[in-house]
Protein backbone atom coordinates (compact mmCIF):
# COMPACT_ATOMS: atom_id res chain seq x y z
CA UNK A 1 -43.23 23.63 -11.67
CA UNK A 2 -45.53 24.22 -8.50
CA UNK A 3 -44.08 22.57 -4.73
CA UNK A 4 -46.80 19.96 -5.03
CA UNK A 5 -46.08 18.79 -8.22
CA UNK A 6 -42.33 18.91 -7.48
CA UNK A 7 -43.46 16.36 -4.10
CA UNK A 8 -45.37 14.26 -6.38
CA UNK A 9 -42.50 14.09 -8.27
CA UNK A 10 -40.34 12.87 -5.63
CA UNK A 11 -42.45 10.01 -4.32
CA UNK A 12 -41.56 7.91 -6.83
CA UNK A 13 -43.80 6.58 -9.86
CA UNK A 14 -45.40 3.46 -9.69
CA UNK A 15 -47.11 1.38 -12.10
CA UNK A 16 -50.84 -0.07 -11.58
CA UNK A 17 -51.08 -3.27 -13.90
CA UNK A 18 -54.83 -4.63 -13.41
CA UNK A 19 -57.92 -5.37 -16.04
CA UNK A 20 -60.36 -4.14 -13.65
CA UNK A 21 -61.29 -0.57 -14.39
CA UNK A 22 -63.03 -0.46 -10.47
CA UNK A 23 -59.57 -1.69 -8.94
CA UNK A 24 -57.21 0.56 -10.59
CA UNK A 25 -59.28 3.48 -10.05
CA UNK A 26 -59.71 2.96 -6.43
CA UNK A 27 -55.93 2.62 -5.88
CA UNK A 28 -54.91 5.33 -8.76
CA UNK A 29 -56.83 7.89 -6.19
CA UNK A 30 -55.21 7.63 -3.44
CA UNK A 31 -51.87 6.77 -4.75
CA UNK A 32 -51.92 10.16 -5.83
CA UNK A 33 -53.33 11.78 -3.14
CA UNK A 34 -50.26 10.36 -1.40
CA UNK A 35 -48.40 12.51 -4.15
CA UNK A 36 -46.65 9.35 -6.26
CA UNK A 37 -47.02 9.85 -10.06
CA UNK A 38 -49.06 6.90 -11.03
CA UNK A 39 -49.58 5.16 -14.44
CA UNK A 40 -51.60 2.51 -15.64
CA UNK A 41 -51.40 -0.87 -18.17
CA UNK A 42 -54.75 -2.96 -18.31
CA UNK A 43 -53.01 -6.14 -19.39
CA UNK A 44 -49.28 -7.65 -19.65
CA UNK A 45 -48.16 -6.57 -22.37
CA UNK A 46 -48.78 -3.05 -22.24
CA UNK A 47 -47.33 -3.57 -18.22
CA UNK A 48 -44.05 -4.47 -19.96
CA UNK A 49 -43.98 -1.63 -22.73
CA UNK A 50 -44.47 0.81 -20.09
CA UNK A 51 -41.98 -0.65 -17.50
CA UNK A 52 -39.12 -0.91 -20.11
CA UNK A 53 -39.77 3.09 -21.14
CA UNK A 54 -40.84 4.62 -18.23
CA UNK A 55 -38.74 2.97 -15.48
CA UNK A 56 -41.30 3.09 -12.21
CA UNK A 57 -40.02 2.18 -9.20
CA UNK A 58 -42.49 -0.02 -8.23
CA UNK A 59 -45.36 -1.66 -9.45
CA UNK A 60 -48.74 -3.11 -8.93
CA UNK A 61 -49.31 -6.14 -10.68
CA UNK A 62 -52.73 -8.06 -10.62
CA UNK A 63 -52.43 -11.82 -11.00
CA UNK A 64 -55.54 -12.85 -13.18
CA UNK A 65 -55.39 -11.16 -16.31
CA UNK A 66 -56.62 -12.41 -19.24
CA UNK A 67 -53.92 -13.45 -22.15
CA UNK A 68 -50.87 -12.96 -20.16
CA UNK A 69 -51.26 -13.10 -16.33
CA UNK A 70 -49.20 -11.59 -13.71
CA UNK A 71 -46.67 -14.69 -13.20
CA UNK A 72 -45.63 -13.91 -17.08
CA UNK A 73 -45.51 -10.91 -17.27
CA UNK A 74 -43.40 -10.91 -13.55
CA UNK A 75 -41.11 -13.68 -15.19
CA UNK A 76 -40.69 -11.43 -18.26
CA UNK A 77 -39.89 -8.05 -16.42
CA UNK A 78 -37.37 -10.42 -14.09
CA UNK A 79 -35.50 -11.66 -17.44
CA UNK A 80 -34.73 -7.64 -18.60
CA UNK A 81 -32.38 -6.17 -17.73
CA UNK A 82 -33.93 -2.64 -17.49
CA UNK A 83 -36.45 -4.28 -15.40
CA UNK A 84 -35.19 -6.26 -13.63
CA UNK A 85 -34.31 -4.58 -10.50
CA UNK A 86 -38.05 -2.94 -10.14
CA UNK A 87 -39.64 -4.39 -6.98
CA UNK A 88 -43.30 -6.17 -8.05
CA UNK A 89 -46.19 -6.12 -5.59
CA UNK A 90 -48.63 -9.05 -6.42
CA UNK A 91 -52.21 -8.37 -6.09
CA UNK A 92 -54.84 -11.08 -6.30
CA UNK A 93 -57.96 -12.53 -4.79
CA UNK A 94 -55.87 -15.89 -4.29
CA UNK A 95 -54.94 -17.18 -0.71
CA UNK A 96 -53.12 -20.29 -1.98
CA UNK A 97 -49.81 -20.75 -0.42
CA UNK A 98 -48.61 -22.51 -3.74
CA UNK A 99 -49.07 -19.23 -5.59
CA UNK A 100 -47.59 -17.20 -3.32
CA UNK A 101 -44.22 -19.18 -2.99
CA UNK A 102 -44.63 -19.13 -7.21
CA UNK A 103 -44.44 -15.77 -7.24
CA UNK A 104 -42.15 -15.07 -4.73
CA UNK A 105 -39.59 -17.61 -6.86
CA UNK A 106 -39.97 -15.28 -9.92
CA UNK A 107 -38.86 -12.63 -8.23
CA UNK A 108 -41.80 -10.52 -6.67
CA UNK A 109 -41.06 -8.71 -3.63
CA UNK A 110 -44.38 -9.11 -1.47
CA UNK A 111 -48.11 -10.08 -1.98
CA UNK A 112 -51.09 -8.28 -1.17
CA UNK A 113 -54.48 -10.17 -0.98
CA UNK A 114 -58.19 -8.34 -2.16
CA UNK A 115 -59.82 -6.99 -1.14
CA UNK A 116 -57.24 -4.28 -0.68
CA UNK A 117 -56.43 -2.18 2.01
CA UNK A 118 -54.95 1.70 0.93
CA UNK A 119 -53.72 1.48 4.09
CA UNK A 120 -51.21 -1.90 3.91
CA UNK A 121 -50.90 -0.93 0.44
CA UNK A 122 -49.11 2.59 1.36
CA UNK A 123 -47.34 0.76 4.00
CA UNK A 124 -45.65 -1.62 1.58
CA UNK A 125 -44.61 0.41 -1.16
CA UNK A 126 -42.89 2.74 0.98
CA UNK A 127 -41.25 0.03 2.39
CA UNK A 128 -40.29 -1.27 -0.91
CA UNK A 129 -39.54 2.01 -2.07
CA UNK A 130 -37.28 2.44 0.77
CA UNK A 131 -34.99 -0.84 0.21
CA UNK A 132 -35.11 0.00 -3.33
CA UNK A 133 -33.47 3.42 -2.78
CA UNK A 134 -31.40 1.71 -0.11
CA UNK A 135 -30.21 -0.30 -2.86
CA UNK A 136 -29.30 2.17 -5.31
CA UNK A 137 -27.68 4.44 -3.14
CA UNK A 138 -25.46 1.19 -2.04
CA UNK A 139 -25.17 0.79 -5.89
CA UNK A 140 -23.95 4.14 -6.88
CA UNK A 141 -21.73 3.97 -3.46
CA UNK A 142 -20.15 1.05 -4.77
CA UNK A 143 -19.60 2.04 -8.65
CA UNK A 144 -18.14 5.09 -7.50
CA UNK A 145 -15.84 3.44 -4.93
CA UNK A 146 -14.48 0.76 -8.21
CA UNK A 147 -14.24 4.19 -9.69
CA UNK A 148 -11.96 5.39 -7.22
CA UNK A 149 -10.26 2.15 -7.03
CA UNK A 150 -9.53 1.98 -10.69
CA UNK A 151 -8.16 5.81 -10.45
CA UNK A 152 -6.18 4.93 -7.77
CA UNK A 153 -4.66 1.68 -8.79
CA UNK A 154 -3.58 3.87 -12.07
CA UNK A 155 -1.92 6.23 -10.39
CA UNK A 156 -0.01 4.04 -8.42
CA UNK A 157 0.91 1.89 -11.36
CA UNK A 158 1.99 5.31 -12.94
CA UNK A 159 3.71 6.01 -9.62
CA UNK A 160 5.79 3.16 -9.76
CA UNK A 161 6.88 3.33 -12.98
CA UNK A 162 7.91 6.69 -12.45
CA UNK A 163 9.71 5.52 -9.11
CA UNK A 164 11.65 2.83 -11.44
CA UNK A 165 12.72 5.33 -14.33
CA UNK A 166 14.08 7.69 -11.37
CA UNK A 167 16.03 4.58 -10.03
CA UNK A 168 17.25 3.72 -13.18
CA UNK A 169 18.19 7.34 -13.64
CA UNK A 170 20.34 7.67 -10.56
CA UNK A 171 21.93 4.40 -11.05
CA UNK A 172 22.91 5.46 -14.19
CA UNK A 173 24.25 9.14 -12.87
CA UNK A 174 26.04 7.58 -9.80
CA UNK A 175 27.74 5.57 -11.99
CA UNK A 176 29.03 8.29 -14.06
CA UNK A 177 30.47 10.37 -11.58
CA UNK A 178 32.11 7.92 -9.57
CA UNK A 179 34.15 7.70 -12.16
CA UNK A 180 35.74 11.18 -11.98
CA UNK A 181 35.70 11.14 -8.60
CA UNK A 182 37.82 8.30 -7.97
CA UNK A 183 40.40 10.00 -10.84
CA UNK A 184 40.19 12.98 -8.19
CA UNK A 185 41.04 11.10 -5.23
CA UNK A 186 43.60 9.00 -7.23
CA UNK A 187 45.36 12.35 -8.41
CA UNK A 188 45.37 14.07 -5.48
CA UNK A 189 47.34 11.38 -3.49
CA UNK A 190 49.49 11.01 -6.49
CA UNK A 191 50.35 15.04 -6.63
CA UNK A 192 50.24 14.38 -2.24
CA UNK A 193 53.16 11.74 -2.58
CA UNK A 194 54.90 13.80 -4.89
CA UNK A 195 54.90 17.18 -2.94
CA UNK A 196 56.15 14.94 0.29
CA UNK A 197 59.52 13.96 -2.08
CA UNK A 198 59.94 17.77 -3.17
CA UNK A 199 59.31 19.25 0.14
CA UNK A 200 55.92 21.31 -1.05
CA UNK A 201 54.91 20.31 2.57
CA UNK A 202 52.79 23.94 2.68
CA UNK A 203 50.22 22.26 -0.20
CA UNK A 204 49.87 18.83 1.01
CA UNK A 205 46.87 19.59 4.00
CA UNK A 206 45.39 21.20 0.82
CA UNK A 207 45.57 18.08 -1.00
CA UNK A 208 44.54 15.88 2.22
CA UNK A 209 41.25 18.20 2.21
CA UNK A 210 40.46 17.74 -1.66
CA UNK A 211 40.79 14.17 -0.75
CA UNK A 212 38.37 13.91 2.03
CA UNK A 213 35.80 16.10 0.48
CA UNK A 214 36.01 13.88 -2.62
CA UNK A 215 35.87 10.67 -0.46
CA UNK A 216 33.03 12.27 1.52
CA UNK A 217 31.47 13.21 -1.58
CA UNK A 218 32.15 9.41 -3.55
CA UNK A 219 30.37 7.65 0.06
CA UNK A 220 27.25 9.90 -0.65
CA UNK A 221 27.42 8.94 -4.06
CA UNK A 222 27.98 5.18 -3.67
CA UNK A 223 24.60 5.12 -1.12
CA UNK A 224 22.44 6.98 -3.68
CA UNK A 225 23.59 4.38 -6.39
CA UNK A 226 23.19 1.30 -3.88
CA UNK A 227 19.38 2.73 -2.34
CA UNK A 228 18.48 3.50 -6.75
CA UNK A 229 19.85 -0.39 -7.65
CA UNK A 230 17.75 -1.74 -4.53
CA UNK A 231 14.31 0.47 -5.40
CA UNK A 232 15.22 -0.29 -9.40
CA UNK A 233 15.05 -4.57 -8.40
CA UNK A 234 18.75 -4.26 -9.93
CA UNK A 235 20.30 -6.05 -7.07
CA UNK A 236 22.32 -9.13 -7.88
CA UNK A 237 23.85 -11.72 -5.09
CA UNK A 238 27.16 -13.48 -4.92
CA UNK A 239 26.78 -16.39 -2.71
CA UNK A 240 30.33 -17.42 -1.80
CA UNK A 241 31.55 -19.36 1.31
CA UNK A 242 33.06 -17.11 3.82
CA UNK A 243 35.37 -17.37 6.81
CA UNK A 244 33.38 -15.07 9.39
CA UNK A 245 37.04 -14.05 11.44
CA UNK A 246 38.57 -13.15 8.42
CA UNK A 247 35.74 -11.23 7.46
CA UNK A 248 35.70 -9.34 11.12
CA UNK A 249 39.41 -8.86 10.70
CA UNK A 250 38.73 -6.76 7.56
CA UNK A 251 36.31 -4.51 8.45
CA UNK A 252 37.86 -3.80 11.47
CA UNK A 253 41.31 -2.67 9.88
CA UNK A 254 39.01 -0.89 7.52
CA UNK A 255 36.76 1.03 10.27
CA UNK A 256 39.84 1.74 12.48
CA UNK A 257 41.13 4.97 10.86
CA UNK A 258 37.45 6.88 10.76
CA UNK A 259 37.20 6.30 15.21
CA UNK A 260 38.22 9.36 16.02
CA UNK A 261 39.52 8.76 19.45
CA UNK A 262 36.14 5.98 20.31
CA UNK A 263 37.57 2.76 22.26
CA UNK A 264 36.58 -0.34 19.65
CA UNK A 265 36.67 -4.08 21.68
CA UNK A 266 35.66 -6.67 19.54
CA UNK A 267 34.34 -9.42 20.12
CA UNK A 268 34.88 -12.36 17.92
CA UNK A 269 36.15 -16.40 18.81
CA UNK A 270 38.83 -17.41 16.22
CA UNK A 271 37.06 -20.82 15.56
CA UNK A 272 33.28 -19.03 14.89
CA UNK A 273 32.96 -20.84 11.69
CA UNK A 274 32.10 -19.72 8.08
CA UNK A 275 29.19 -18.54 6.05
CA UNK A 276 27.48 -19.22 3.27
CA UNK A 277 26.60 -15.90 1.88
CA UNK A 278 26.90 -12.43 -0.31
CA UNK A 279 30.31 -11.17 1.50
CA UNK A 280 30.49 -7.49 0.31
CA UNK A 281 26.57 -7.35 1.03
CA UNK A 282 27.59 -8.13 4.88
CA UNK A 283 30.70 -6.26 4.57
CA UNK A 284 29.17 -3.43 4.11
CA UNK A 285 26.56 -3.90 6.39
CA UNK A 286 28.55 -4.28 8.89
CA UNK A 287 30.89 -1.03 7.40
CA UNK A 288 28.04 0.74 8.08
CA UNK A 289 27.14 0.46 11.48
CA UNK A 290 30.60 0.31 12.98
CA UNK A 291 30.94 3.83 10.77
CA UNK A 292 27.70 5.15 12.32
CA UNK A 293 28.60 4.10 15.56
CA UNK A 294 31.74 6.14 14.98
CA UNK A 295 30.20 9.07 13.80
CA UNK A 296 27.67 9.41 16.60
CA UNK A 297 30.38 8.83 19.74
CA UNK A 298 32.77 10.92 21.25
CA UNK A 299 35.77 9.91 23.20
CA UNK A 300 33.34 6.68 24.12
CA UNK A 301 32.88 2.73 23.54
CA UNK A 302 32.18 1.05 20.57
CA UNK A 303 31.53 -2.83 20.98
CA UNK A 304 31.79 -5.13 17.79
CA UNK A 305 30.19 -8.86 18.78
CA UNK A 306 30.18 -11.86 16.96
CA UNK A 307 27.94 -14.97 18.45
CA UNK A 308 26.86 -18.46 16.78
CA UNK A 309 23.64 -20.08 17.71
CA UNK A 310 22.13 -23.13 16.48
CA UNK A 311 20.47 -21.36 13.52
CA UNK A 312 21.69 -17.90 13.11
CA UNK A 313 25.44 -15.96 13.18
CA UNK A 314 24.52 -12.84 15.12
CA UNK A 315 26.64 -9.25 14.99
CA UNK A 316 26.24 -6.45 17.04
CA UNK A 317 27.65 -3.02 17.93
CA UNK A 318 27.25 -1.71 20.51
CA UNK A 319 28.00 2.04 21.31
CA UNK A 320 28.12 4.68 23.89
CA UNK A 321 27.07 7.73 21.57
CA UNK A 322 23.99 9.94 21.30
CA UNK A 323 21.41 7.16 21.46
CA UNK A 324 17.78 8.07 19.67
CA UNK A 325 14.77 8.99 21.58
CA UNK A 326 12.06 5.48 21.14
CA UNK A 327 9.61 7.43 19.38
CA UNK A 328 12.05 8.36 16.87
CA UNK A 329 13.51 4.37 16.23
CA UNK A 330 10.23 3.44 13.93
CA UNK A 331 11.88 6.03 11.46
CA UNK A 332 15.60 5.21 11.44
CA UNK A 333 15.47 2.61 8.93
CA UNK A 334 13.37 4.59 6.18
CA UNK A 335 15.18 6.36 3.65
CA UNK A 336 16.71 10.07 4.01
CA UNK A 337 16.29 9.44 7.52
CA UNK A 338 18.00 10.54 10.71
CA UNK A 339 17.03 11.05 14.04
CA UNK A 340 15.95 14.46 12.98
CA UNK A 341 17.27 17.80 11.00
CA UNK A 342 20.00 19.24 13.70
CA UNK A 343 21.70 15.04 13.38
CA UNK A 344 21.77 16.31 9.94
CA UNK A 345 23.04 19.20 9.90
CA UNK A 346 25.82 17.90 12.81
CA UNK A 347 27.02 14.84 11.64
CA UNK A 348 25.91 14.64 7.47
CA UNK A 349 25.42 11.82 5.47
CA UNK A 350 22.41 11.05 3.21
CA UNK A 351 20.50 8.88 5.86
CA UNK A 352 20.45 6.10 3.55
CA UNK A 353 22.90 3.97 5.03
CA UNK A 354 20.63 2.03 7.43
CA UNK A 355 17.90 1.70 4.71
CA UNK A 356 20.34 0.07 2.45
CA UNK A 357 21.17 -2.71 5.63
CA UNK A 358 17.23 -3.05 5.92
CA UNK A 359 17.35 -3.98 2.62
CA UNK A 360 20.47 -5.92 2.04
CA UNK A 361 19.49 -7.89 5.54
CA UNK A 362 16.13 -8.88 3.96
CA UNK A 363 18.09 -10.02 0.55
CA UNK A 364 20.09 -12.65 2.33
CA UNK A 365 17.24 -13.51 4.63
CA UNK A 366 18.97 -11.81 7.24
CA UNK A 367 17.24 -9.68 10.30
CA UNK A 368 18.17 -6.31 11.59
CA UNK A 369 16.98 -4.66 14.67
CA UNK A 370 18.25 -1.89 17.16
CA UNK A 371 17.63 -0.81 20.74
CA UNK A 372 18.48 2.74 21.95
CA UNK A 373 18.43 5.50 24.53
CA UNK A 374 18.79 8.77 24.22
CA UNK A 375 22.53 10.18 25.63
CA UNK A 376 23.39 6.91 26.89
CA UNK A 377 24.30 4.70 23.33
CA UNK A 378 22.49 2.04 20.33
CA UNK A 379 22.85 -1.29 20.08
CA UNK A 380 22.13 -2.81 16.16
CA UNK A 381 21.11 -6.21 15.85
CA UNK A 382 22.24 -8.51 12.47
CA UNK A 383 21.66 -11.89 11.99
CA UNK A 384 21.98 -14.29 9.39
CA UNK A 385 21.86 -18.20 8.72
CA UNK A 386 24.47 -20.55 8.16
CA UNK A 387 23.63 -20.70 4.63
CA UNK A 388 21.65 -18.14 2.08
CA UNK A 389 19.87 -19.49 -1.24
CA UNK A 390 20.24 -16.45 -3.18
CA UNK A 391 16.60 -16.15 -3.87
CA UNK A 392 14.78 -12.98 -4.29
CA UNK A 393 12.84 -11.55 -1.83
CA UNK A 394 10.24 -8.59 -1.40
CA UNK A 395 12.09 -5.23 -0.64
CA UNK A 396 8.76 -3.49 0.95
């Protein structure tokens, strides 16, 4: 194939539809010239053969024919669907406004009036030709983006369900080896009591550590199986009423042996009322950041404070520990998630903790938030109304 007939080529082919052997000769010359590949019907039906097989991408059609005239055989082409989308040029020795607006309402794309003009004719089909491959290339654009959409909506349905099994998985293994490791801790302060009333005092801080490191390793456990119930949608509520002193009173006589020398004031008026509401979901909520609080002060202040408003039962702590740096707070709540690797390394855990009060704060249409500063302390944030319906709500 030669460069000029590879040029031709890529003008685009057009097809001349007139009777007149004068006419389509004048305009088949110097179509080509301009290098389109040019082919010819002398009456409708012929004009629609060739358009449904050879696919131009434009064409010529003459309005008085005789049999079919241009207005058919435009109609026609318009009602294929392989033809459809070809732009029609009208050509025709009529200047009535009525048949221009006709053919314009079948579909044509512009009108040209004889006697023609090579020149306006060139200048139209290239702009027609120009929209036209405007219009594919939005086409293809589009087809391939529903491609990609389609592709990617798969994959994340695929995603998801492999996100669920793994869920259900963990759930499943968490609850299997808490099992044993409760038998472990239960064991070991039997064999601990034991050794105290037959004076094996040199085994019991043996014992003590097989204890912690089991307790340690049960907490870990017990997050991975709460974070793989919430992702899993396996979370159930127990709305009870609760009395909210009581409820401080118990998690503070369970978070006093893990303070490690911190100062805990609490804050908390005898006569602060009840809730209605999941109380282990809050319990350990609340567990949590009193235990964090712990874990990231030294010899400092911890603050536990309980307020009623008209609407919401607010608690916060309140501590004088590490703090977090503020570009570092927009991650604390995602899962696996500490301030960063050395908080890791320094202080353990599985960084789920806060995740799981994210979530469980969401579930009774609750609200958590936190303000920080690095080396000088965190404050966390939970509210909740008077009274929770129970109803499901979004984890994400």
């Amino acid at each position: 194939m030669n460069d000029e007939t590879k040029n031709s080529e890529d003008q685009g082919t057009l097809l001349i539809v007139d009777d007149v052997p004068a006419n389509v000769s004048v305009l088949f010359d110097f179509l080509t010239a301009a290098r389109f590949k040019v082919l010819v019907a002398q009456d409708g039906k012929r004009a629609i053969q060739k358009s449904s097989y050879a696919q131009p991408d434009l064409i010529l059609l003459d309005v008085m024919m005789p049999g079919m005239d241009g207005f058919e055989v435009c109609e026609i082409l318009k009602a294929q669907e392989k033809t459809k989308d070809i732009p029609i040029i009208f050509m025709t020795a009529l200047a009535d406004t009525v048949d221009k607006v006709k053919g314009f309402n079948l579909g044509a794309a512009d009108y040209i009036t004889k006697p023609i003009q090579s020149e306006e004719v060139l200048a139209r089909i290239n702009t027609h030709l120009g929209f036209r491959r405007l219009q594919q290339q939005l086409e293809a654009r589009t087809r391939e983006l529903e491609r990609r959409n389609i592709e990617h909506k798969q994959a994340r349905q695929e995603a998801e369900l492999a996100n669920r099994s793994k869920s259900i998985f963990l759930a499943n293994m968490s609850h299997e080896l808490r099992t044993p490791l409760n038998a472990i801790i239960g064991y070991s302060d039997l064999i601990a009591d034991e050794a105290a009333d037959m004076g094996y005092d040199d085994i019991i801080l043996d014992l003590d550590k097989i204890q912690t490191a089991a307790k340690q390793l049960l907490a870990i456990i017990s997050d991975v199986l709460d974070i793989a119930k919430i992702e899993a949608d396996r979370v159930e509520l127990k709305i009870v009423e609760i009395d909210i002193a009581t409820l401080v009173n118990e998690v503070v006589t369970v978070i006093e042996p893990v303070l490690e020398g911190n100062q805990l004031t609490v804050n908390c008026p005898a006569d602060i009322g009840t809730l209605h509401t999941d109380a282990s979901k809050v319990q350990q909520i609340l567990l949590n950041l009193l235990n964090n609080a712990a874990k990231f002060t030294s010899k400092g202040k911890i603050t536990f404070s309980v307020e009623r408003s008209a609407e919401w039962i607010s608690f916060k702590v309140a501590d004088t520990g590490i703090g977090i740096s503020p570009e570092k707070i927009d991650y604390i709540f995602q899962p696996f998630t500490q301030a960063d690797g050395s908080t890791t390394r320094q202080y353990g855990g599985t960084g789920l903790g806060l995740t799981i009060c994210k979530h469980y704060c969401r579930l009774l249409d609750g609200q958590i938030s936190m303000e920080s500063e690095e080396g000088k302390g965190s404050v966390f944030t939970v509210m909740f109304p008077f009274e929770v319906k129970g109803r499901e709500l979004p984890l994400s």
